[in-house]
Protein backbone atom coordinates (compact mmCIF):
# COMPACT_ATOMS: atom_id res chain seq x y z
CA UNK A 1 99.93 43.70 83.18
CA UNK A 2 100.79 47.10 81.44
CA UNK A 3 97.80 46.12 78.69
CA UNK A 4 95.29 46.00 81.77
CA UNK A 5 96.38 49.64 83.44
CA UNK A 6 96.51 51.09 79.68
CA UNK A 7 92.41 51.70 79.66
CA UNK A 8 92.41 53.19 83.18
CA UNK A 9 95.59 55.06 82.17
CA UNK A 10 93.44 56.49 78.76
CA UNK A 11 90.53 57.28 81.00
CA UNK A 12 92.38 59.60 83.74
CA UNK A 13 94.04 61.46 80.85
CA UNK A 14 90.37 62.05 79.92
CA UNK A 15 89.54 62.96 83.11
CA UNK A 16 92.63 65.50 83.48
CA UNK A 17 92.15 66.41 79.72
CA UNK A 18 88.12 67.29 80.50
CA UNK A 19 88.97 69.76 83.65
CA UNK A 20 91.59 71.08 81.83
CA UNK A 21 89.58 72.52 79.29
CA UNK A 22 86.76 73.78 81.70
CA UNK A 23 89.47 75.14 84.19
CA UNK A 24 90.57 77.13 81.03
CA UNK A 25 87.50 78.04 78.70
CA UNK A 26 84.61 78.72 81.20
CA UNK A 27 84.25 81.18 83.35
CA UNK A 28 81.75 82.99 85.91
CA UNK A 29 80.12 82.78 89.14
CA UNK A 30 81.30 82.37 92.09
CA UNK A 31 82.59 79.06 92.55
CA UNK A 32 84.59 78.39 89.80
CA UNK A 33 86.47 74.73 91.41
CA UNK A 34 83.34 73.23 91.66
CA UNK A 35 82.20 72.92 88.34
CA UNK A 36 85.86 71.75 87.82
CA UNK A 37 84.98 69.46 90.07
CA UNK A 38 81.49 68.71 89.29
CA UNK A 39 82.94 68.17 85.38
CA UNK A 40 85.29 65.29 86.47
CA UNK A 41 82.72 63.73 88.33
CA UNK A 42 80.30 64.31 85.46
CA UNK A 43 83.17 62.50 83.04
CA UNK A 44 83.68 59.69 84.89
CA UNK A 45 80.18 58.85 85.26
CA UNK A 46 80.05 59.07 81.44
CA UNK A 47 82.65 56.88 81.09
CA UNK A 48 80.92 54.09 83.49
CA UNK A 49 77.53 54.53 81.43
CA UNK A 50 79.12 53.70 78.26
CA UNK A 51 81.58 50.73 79.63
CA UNK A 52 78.32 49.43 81.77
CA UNK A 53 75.66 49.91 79.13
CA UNK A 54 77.01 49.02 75.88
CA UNK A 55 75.73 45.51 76.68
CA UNK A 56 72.08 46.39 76.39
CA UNK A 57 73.33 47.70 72.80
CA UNK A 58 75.61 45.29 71.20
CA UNK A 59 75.26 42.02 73.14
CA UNK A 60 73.29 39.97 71.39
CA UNK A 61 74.57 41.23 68.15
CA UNK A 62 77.72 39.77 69.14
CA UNK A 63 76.24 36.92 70.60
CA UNK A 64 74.56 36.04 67.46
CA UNK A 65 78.12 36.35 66.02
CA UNK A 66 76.46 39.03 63.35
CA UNK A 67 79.37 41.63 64.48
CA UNK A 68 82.88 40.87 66.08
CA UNK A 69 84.06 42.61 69.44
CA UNK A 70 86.03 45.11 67.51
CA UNK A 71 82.77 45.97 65.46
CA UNK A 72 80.32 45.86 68.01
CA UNK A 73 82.77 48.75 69.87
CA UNK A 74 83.06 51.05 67.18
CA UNK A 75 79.42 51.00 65.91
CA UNK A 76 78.11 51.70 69.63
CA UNK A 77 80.52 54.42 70.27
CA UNK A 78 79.93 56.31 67.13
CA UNK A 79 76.07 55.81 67.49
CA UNK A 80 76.08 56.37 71.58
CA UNK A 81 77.96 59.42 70.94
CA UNK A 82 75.29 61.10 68.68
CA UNK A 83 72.19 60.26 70.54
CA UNK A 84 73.78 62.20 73.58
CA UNK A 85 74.72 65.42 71.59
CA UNK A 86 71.41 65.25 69.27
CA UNK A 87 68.36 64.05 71.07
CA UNK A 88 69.09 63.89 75.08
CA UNK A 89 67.58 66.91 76.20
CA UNK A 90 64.15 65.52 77.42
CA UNK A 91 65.50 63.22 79.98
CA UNK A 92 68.20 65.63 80.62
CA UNK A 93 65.52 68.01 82.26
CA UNK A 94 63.51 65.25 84.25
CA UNK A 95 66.76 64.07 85.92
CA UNK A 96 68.07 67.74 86.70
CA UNK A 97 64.71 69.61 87.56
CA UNK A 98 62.09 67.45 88.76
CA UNK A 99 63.32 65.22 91.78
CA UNK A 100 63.97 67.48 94.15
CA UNK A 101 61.31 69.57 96.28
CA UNK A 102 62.07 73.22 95.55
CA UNK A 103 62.18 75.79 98.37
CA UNK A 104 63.38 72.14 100.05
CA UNK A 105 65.97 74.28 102.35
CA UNK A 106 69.36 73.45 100.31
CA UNK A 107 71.59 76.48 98.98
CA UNK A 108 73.07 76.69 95.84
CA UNK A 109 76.81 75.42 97.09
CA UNK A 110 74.24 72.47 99.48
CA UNK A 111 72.81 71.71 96.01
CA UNK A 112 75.91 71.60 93.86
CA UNK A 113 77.35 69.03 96.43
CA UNK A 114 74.66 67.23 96.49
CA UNK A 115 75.10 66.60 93.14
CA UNK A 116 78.34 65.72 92.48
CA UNK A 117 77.94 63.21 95.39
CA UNK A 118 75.55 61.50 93.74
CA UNK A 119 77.42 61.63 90.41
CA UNK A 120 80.58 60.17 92.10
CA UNK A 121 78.64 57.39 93.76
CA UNK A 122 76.79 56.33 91.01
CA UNK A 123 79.97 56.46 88.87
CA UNK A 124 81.99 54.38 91.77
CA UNK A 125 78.85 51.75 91.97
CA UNK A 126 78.41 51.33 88.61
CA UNK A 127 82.07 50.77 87.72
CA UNK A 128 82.33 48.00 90.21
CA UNK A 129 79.41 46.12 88.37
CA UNK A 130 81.24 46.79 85.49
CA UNK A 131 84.67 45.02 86.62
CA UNK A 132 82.47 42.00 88.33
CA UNK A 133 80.52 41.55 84.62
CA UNK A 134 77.28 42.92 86.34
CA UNK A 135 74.99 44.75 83.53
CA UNK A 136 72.78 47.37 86.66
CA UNK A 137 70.76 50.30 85.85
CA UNK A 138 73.18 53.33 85.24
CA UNK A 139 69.47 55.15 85.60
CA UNK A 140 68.68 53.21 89.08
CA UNK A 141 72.08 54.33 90.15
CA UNK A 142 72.20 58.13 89.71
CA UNK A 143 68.84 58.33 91.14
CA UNK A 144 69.57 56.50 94.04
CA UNK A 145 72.71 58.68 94.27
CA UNK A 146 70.38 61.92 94.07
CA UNK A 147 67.68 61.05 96.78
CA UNK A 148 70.79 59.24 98.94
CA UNK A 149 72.96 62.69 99.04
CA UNK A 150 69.38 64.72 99.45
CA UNK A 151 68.06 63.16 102.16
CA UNK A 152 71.82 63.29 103.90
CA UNK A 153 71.94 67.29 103.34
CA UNK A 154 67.98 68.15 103.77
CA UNK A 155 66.18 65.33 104.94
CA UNK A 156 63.52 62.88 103.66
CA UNK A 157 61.06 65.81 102.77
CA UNK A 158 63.60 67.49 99.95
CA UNK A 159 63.10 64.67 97.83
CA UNK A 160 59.63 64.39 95.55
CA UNK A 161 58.40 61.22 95.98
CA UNK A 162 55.79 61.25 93.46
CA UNK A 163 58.24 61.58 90.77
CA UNK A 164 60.26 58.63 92.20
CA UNK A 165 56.99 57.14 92.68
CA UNK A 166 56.87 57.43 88.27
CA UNK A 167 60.22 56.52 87.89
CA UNK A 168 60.25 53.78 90.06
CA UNK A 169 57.09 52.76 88.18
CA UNK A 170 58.80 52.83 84.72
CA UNK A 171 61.23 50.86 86.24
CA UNK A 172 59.03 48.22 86.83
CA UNK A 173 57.13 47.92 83.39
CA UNK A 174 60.25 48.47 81.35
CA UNK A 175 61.59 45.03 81.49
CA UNK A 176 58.04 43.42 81.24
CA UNK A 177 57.60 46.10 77.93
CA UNK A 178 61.39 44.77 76.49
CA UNK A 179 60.52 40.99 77.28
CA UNK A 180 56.39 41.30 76.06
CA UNK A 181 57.77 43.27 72.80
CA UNK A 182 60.62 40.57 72.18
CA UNK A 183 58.95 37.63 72.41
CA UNK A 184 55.82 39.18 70.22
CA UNK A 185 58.63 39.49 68.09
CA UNK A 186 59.97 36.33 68.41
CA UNK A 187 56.32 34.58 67.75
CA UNK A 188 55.57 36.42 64.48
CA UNK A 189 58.74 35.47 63.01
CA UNK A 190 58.54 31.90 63.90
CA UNK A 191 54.86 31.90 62.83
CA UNK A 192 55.21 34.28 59.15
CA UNK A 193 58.81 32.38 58.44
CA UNK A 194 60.68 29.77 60.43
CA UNK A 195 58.00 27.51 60.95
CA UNK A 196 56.30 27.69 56.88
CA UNK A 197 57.65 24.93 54.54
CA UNK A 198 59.33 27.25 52.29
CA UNK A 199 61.60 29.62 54.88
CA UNK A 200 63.15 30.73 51.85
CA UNK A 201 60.22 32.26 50.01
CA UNK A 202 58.47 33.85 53.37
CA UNK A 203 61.76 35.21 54.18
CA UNK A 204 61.85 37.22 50.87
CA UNK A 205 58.46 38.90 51.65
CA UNK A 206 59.24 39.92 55.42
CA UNK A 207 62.43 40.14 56.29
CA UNK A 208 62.56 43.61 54.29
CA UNK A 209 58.84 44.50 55.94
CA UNK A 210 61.00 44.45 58.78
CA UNK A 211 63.57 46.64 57.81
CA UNK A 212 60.95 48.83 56.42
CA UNK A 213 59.13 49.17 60.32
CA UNK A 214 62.58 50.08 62.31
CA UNK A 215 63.61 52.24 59.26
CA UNK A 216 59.91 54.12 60.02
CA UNK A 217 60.38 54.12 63.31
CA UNK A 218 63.80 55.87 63.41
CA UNK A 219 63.06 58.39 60.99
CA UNK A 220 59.42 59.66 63.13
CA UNK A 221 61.97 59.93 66.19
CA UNK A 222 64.51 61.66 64.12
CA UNK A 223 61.43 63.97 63.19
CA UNK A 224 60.05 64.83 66.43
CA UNK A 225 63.35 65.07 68.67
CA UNK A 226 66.63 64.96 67.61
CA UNK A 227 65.34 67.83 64.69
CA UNK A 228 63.26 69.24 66.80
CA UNK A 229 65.32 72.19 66.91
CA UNK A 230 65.28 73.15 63.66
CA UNK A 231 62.06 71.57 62.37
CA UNK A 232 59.12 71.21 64.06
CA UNK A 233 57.09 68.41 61.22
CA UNK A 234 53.39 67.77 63.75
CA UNK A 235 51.31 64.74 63.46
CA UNK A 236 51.28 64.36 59.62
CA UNK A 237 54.44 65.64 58.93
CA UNK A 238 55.91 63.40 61.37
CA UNK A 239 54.09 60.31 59.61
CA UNK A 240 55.00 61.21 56.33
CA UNK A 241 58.78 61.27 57.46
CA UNK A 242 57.76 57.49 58.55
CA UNK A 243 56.38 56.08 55.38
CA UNK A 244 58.74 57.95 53.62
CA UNK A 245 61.36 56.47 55.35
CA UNK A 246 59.91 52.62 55.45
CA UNK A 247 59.53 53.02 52.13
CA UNK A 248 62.51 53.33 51.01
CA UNK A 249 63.69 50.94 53.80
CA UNK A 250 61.88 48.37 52.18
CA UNK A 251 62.79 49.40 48.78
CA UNK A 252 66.79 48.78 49.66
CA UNK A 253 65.89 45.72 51.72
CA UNK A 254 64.03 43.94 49.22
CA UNK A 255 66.44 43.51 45.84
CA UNK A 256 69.46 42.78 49.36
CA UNK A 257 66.91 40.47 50.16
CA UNK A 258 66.55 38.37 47.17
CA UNK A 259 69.85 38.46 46.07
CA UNK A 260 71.27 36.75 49.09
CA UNK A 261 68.68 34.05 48.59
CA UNK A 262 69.33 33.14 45.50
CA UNK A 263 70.26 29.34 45.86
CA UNK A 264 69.83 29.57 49.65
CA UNK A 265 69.31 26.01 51.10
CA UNK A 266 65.20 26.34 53.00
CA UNK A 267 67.02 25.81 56.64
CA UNK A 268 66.21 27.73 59.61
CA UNK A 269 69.89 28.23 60.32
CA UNK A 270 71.06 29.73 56.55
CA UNK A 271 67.51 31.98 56.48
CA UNK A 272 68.96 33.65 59.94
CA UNK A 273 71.41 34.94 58.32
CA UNK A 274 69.50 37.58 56.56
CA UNK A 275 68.62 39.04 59.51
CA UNK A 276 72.10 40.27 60.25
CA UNK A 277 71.85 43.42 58.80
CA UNK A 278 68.55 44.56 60.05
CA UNK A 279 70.23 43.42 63.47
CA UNK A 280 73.12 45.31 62.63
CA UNK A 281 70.66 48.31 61.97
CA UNK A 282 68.72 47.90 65.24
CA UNK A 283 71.66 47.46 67.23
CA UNK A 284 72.32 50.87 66.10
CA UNK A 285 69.40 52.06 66.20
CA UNK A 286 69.52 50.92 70.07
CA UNK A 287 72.95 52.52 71.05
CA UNK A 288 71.22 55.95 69.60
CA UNK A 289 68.51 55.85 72.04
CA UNK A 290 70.84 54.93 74.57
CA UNK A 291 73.22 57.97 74.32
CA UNK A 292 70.10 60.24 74.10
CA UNK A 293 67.87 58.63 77.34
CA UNK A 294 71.01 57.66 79.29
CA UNK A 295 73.27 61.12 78.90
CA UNK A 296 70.89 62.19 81.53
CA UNK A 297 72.45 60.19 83.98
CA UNK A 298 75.98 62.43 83.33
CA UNK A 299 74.47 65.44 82.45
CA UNK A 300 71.04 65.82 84.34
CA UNK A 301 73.33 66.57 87.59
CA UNK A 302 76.26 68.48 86.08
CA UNK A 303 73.03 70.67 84.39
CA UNK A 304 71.98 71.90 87.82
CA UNK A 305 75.15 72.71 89.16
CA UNK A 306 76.33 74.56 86.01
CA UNK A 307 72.79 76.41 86.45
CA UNK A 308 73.58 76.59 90.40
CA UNK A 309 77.16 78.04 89.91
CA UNK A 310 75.64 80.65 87.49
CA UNK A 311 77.70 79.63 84.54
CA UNK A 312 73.86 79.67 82.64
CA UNK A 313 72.35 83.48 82.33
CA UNK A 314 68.99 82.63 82.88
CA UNK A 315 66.55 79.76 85.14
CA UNK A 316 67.06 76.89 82.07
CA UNK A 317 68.90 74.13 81.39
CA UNK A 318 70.40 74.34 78.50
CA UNK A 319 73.93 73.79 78.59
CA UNK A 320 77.18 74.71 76.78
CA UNK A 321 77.84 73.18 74.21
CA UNK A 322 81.46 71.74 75.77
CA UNK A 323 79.29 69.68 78.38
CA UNK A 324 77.29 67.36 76.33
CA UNK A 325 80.18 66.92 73.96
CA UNK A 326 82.84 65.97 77.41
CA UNK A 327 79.34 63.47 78.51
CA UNK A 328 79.32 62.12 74.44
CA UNK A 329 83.10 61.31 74.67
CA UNK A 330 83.02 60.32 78.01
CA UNK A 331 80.07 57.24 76.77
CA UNK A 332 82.11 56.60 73.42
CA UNK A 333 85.35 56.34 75.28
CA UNK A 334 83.84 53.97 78.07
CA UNK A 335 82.52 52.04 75.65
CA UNK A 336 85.73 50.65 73.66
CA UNK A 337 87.95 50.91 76.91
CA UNK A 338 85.67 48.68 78.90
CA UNK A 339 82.76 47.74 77.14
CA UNK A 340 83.73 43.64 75.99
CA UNK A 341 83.10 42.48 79.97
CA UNK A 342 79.45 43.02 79.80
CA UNK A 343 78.75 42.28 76.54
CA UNK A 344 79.99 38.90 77.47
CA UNK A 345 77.35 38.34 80.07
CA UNK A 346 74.07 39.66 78.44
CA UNK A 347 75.34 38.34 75.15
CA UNK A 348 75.99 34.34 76.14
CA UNK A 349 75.55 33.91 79.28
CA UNK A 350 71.33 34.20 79.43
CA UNK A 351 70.15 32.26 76.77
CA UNK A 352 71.55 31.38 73.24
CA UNK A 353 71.20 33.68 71.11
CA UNK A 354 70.82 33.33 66.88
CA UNK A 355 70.71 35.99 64.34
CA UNK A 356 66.64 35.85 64.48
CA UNK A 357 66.34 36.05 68.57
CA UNK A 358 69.34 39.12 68.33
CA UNK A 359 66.99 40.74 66.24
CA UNK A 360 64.04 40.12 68.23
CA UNK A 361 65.95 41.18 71.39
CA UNK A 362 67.58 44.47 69.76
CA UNK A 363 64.64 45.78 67.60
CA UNK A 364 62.30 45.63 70.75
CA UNK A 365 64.51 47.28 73.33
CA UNK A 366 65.06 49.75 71.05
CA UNK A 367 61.51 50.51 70.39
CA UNK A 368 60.95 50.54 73.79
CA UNK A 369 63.59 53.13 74.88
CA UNK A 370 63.66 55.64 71.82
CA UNK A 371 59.78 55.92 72.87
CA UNK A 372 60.56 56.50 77.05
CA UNK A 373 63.05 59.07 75.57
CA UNK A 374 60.57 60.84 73.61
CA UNK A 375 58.58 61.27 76.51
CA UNK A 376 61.20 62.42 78.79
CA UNK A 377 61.10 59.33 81.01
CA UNK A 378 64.45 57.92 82.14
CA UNK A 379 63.39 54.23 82.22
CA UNK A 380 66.67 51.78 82.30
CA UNK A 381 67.65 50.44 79.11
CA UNK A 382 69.14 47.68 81.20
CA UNK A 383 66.01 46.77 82.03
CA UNK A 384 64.58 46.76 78.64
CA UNK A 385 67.18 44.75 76.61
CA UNK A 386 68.19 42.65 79.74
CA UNK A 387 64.44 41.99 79.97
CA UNK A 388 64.16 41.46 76.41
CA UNK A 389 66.87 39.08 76.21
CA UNK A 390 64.75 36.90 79.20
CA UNK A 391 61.25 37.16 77.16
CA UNK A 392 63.12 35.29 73.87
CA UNK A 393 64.47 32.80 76.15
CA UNK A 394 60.78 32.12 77.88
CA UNK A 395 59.44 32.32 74.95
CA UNK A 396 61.75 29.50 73.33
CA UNK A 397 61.13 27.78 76.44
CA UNK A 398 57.66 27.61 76.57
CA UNK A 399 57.51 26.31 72.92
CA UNK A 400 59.77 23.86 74.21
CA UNK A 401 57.89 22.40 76.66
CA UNK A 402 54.53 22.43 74.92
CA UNK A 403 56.11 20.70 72.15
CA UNK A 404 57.10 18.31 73.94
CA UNK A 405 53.93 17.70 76.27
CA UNK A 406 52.46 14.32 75.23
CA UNK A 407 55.18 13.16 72.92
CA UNK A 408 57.95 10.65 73.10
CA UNK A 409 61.02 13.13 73.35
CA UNK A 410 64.44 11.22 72.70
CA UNK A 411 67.23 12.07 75.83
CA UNK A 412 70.37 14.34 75.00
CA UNK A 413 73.31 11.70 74.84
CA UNK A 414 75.16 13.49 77.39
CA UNK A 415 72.26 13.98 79.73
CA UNK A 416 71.76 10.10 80.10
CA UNK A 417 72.73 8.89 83.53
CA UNK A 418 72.55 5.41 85.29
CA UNK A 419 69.93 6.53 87.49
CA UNK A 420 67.97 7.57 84.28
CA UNK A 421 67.92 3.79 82.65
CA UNK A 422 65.42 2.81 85.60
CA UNK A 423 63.04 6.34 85.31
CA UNK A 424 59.36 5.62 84.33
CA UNK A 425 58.16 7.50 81.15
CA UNK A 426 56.47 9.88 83.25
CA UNK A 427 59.47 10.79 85.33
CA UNK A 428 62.06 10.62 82.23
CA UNK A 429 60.06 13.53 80.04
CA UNK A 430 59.92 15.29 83.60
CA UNK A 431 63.74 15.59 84.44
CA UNK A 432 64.45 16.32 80.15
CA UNK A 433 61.68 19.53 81.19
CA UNK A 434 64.21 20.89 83.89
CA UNK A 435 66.82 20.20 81.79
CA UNK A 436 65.96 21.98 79.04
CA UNK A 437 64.22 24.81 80.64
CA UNK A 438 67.93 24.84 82.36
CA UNK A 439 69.52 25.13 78.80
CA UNK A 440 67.30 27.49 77.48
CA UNK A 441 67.34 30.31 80.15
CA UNK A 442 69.94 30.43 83.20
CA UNK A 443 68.25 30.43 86.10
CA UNK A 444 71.45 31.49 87.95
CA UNK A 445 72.00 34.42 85.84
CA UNK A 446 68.10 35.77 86.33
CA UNK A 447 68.33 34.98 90.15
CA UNK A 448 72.26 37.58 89.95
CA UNK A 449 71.00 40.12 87.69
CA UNK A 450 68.11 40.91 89.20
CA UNK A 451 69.64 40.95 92.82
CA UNK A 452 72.06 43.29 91.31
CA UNK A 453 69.08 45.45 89.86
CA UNK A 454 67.50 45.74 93.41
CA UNK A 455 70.88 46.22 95.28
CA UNK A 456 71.79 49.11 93.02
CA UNK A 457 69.03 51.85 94.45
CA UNK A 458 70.04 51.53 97.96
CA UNK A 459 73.82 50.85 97.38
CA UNK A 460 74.48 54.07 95.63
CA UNK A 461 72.20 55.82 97.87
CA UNK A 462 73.89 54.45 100.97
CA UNK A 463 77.52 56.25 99.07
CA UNK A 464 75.98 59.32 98.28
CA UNK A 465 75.35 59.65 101.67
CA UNK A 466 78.38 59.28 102.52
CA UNK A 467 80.05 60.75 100.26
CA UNK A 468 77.89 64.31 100.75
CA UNK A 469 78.74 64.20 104.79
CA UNK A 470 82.50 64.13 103.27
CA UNK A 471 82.31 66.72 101.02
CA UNK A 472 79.98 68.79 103.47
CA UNK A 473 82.89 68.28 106.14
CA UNK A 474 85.66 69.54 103.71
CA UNK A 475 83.87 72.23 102.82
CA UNK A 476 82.60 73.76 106.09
């Protein structure tokens, strides 16, 4: 019992630790308590989007068995923690500034609880999900917790619909992007290695070509926003970075490569194992993106009621430097005190998952969210590697079942039944169809994960709500 209570224990010293430090260190405007307030609320949200999200990041490593548990935690926390303080400020400013209306009739203290009754639902929503198992949309439930308080202090006009109307949009292609990426993935590797006679040989010429493309791909993003700051490289300069970068990607990958090889028996199960490391490198690459597109959910809020509380001098939204590094700690902390639930699901509990489909799954999710984050779009990285995990499945599956159209297929041992001895041909290859489509990809598990993607919206709204009329009570 005490070794369950000590991670809830470690995150309310965080919480008391993080408005300690505001409560002593900032100072101005006129309503001092609330960004006290709004700073624990901003905290524990944090902590929820790392404990909730670290799935999308380090599941199927740790599915594949590339990294252990222990691993899995440190290398997402490190990584989550330095996407938030480098690159998060794009998303950061579509979550704070463009959903509401303005001129929508709130005052600043009607706007400052509005936020933190969003960030509290969200936070109390997604922490749930996160003690059932659930991977939801840390994104869906902010935003919900936004237009849910809004609409309970100003009404349904406040709220701009036509940027929900984008989001909700990006919502909807992000999984189809993680799943269409993944199993392209999935395909060419199957088609350029595991299916050629010599595995071995085709290995050595593209497993580092793949290296060399995420190392590329990193490096450009690296370029154009977490450096933005300090160097601004344009179109050229932000290719060169990329070649430079593949380059030498492919360069370190290669000797790795051939090395590890060397005396390798040509079996699809001893070639996988060369892809750990470039899974170990997109998994990382992933959890980077994640702390820079998903901070916003933390920080997006707490940004307009630092800016509402005129703790900021002038009409932006850049923040001081203690609040992205309490909504960094707050992710990194969540993350190893609650993080292994999660993984557990989106790891194992979809579809089996190998070194090759890890990679597949990670290097396309991340692809797809480091470029939504470079254009300031706060799609769900839920979505994407949930949805990527689903396209390798399908992907698997439909290979399956082609495969087996037409052709005598023996029966599993353990699927053999009386009532199978008297099937006709027809009807036996028919029931070993279900039954492997069943083994491949868990129906059950699509049918609860995507109930708990649509309940998320209007569950955290429905809280907000609530929660604003309370705070609006308290403080009238």
């Amino acid at each position: 019992m005490p070794r369950n209570i000590l991670p809830f224990g470690v995150a309310l010293i965080f919480l008391l630790a993080a408005a300690t430090w505001v409560a002593l260190t900032a100072s101005g405007g006129p309503t001092p308590h609330l960004v006290v307030f709004a700073v624990v609320a901003a905290a524990y949200m944090a902590l929820n989007v790392g404990a909730n999200d670290v799935a999308n990041n380090m599941g199927p490593a740790v599915g594949a068995k590339a990294l252990t548990m222990a691993a899995a935690l440190a290398l997402a926390a490190s990584f989550d923690a330095a996407g938030a303080l480098m690159a998060g400020s794009d998303v950061v400013d579509t979550v704070a500034n463009e959903l509401l209306l303005p001129g929508a009739g709130l005052t600043s203290v009607s706007l400052v609880l509005v936020m933190i009754a969003s960030l509290f639902a969200a936070a109390v929503w997604i922490n749930a999900s996160t003690l059932v198992g659930a991977p939801v949309s840390t994104t869906h439930a902010i935003i919900g917790g936004i237009v849910g308080a809004t609409i309970a202090a100003a009404g349904i006009g406040a709220v701009s619909w036509p940027v929900i109307g984008v989001i909700a949009i990006s919502w909807t292609l992000s999984p189809l992007l993680g799943a269409a990426f993944a199993a392209g993935f999935h395909s060419a590797i199957r088609r350029v290695i595991t299916r050629r006679a010599d595995k071995v040989a085709a290995a050595r010429i593209w497993v580092p070509v793949l290296v060399a493309l995420m190392a590329g791909v990193f490096a450009m993003y690296l370029a154009t926003r977490a450096l933005s700051r300090f160097w601004q490289p344009g179109l050229a300069g932000m290719l060169l970075v990329g070649l430079v970068a593949a380059a030498v990607g492919w360069l370190v990958a290669m000797p790795w490569v051939r090395m590890q090889s060397l005396g390798m028996s040509n079996r699809k199960k001893h070639v996988a194992t060369l892809f750990r490391p470039p899974l170990i490198v997109a998994a990382a690459l992933l959890s980077f993106a994640h702390g820079a597109n998903d901070v916003a959910n933390a920080l997006g809020p707490l940004a307009v009621i630092i800016r509402e509380t005129q703790f900021l001098p002038g009409p932006g939204l850049s923040l001081p430097l203690w609040a992205p590094a309490i909504a960094a700690a707050g992710i990194a902390l969540g993350i190893v005190l609650f993080g292994p639930r999660v993984i557990h699901t989106v790891g194992e509990q979809i579809t089996k998952l190998n070194e090759i489909r890890a990679f597949c799954v990670a290097s396309s999710a991340a692809l797809t969210v480091l470029a939504a984050s470079a254009f300031g779009l706060p799609v769900s990285s839920t979505h994407v590697a949930v949805g990527a995990v689903f396209g390798v499945g399908f992907v698997r599956e439909f290979l399956a079942i082609r495969n087996m159209t037409g052709a005598a297929v023996p029966v599993r041992a353990s699927l053999v039944d009386a009532s199978m001895l008297n099937d006709r041909p027809e009807q036996a290859l028919a029931r070993e169809r279900r039954n492997e489509r069943r083994y491949l990809v868990r129906r059950l598990k699509l049918a609860q994960i995507g109930a708990a993607w649509v309940v998320t919206l209007p569950a955290s709204a429905l809280l907000a709500a609530l929660f604003c009329r309370v705070l609006f009570a308290l403080t009238t």
